[in-house]
Protein backbone atom coordinates (compact mmCIF):
# COMPACT_ATOMS: atom_id res chain seq x y z
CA UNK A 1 -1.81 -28.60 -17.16
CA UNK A 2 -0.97 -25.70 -15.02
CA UNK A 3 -3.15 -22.72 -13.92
CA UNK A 4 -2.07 -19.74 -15.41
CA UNK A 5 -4.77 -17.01 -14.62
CA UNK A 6 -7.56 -17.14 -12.47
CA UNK A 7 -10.20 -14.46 -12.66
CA UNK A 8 -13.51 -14.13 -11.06
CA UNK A 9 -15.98 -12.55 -12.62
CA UNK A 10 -17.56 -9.67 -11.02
CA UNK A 11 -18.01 -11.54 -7.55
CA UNK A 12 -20.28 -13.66 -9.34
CA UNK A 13 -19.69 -17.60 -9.19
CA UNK A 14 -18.46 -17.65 -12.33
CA UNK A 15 -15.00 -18.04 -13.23
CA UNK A 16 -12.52 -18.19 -16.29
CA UNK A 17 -8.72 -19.62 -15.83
CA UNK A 18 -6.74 -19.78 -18.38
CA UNK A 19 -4.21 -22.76 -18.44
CA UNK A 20 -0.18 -24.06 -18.81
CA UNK A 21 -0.30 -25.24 -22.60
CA UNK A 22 -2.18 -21.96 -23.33
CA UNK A 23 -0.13 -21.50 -26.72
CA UNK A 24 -0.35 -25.04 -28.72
CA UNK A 25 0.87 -25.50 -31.96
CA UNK A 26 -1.55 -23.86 -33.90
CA UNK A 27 -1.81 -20.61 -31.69
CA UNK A 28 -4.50 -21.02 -29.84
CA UNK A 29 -5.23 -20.71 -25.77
CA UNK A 30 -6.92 -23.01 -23.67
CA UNK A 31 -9.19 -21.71 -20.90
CA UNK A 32 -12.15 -22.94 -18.69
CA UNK A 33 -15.40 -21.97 -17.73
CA UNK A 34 -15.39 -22.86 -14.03
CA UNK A 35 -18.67 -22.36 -11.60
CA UNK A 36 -18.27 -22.53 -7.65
CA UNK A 37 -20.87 -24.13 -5.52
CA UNK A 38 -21.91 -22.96 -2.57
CA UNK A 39 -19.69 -26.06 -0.85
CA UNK A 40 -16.85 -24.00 -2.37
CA UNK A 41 -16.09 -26.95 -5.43
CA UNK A 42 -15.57 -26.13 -8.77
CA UNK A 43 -17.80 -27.57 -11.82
CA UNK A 44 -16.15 -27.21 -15.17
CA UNK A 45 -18.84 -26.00 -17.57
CA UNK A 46 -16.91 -26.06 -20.26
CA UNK A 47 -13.10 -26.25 -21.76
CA UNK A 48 -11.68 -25.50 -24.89
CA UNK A 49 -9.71 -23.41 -27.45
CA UNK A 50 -9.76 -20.13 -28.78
CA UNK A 51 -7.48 -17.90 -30.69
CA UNK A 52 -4.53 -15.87 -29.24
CA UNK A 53 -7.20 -13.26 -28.14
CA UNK A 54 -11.08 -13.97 -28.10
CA UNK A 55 -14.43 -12.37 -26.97
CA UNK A 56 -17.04 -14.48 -25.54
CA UNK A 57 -20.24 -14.03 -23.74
CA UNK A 58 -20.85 -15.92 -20.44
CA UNK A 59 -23.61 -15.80 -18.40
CA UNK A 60 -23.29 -15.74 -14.75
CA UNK A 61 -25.42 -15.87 -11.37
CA UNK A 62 -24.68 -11.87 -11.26
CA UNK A 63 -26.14 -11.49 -15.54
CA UNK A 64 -24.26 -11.42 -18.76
CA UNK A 65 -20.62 -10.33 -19.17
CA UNK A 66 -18.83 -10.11 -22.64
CA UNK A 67 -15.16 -11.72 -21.53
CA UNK A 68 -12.25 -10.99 -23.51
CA UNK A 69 -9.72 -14.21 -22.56
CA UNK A 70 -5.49 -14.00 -24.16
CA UNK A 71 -2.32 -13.69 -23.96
CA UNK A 72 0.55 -10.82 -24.99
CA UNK A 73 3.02 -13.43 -25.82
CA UNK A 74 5.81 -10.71 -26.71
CA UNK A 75 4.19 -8.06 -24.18
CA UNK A 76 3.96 -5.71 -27.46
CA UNK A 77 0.60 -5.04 -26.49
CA UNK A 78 -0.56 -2.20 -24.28
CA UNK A 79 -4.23 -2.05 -24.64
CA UNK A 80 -7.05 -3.37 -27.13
CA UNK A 81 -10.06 -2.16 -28.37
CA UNK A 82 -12.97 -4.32 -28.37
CA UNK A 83 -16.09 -3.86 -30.64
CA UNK A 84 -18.72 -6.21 -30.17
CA UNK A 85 -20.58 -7.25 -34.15
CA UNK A 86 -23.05 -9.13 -32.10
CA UNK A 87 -26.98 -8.44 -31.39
CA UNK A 88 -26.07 -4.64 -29.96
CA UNK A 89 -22.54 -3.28 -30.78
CA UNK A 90 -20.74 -1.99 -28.02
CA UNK A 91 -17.23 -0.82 -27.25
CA UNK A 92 -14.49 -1.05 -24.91
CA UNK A 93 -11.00 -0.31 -24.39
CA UNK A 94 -8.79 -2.47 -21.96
CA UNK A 95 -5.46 -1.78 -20.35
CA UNK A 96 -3.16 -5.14 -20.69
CA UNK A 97 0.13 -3.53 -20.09
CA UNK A 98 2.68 -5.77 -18.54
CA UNK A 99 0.31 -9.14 -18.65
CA UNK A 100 1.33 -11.77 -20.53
CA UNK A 101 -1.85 -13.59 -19.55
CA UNK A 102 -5.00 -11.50 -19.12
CA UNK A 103 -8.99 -12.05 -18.90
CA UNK A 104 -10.89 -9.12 -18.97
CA UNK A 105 -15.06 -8.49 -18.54
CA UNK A 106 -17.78 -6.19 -19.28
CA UNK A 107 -20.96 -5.92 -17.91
CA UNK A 108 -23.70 -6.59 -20.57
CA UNK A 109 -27.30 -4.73 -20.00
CA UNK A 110 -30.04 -7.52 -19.03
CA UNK A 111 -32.07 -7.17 -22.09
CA UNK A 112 -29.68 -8.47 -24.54
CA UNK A 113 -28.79 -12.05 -25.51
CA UNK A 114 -25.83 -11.69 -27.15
CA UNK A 115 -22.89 -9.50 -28.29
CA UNK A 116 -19.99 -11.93 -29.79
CA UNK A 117 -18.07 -12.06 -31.97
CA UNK A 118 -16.32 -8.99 -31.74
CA UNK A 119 -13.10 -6.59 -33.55
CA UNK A 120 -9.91 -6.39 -31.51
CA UNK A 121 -7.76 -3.67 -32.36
CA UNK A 122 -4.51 -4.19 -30.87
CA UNK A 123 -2.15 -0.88 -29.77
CA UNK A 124 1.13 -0.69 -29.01
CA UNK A 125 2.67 1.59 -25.90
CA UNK A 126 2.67 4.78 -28.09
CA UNK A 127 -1.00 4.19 -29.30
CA UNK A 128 0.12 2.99 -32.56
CA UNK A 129 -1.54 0.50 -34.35
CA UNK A 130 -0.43 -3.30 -34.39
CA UNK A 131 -3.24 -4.89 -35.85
CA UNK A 132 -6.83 -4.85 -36.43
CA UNK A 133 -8.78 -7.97 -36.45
């Protein structure tokens, strides 16, 4: 497997790659959940597959981020919106112009658990829809 995007979240030790056979036969990515000791090694926490674009909660050393993980195969996509269906609904809007591979992050406030799954609206260049999921 090859390392296709590397992102750190929010200077925390947490981090989320997603790798080389990121689109498998049945459409799906794969990605890690990667934490870095303070020896500078990396513990995989966990690996699998999700969907061409997913929303996940991870919890960190710097609190709880919501973490949308994909990938734009056709670079269609310009932005999506995210809405959280999860213990508190919340909503954000993220800018994946140009990025065939992206992971993205939110902050989540300290007194809730949980905000996956979530909505993804999907929008085009000219802010038109291309789907809603």
């Amino acid at each position: 497997m090859k390392l296709k995007k590397v992102e750190r979240i929010n200077g925390s030790s947490t981090w989320i790659a997603i790798l080389s056979s990121t689109i498998d036969s049945n459409g799906k990515i794969v990605y890690a959940h990667l934490e870095k000791n303070w020896r500078n090694h990396y513990k995989i926490i966990s690996v699998g597959t999700v969907p061409d674009i997913s929303y996940v909660d991870i919890q960190t050393n710097n609190g709880l981020f919501g973490v949308l993980i994909g990938v734009n195969k056709s670079l269609a996509i310009k932005k999506i919106d995210v809405k959280t269906m999860g213990e508190t609904q919340l909503e954000s809007t993220f800018d994946i112009e140009g990025e065939k591979y992206f992971i993205r992050y939110i902050s989540i406030k300290d007194e809730l658990s949980s905000t996956s799954p979530a909505e993804f609206t999907l929008y085009d260049g000219i802010n038109e829809i291309i789907e809603k999921y």
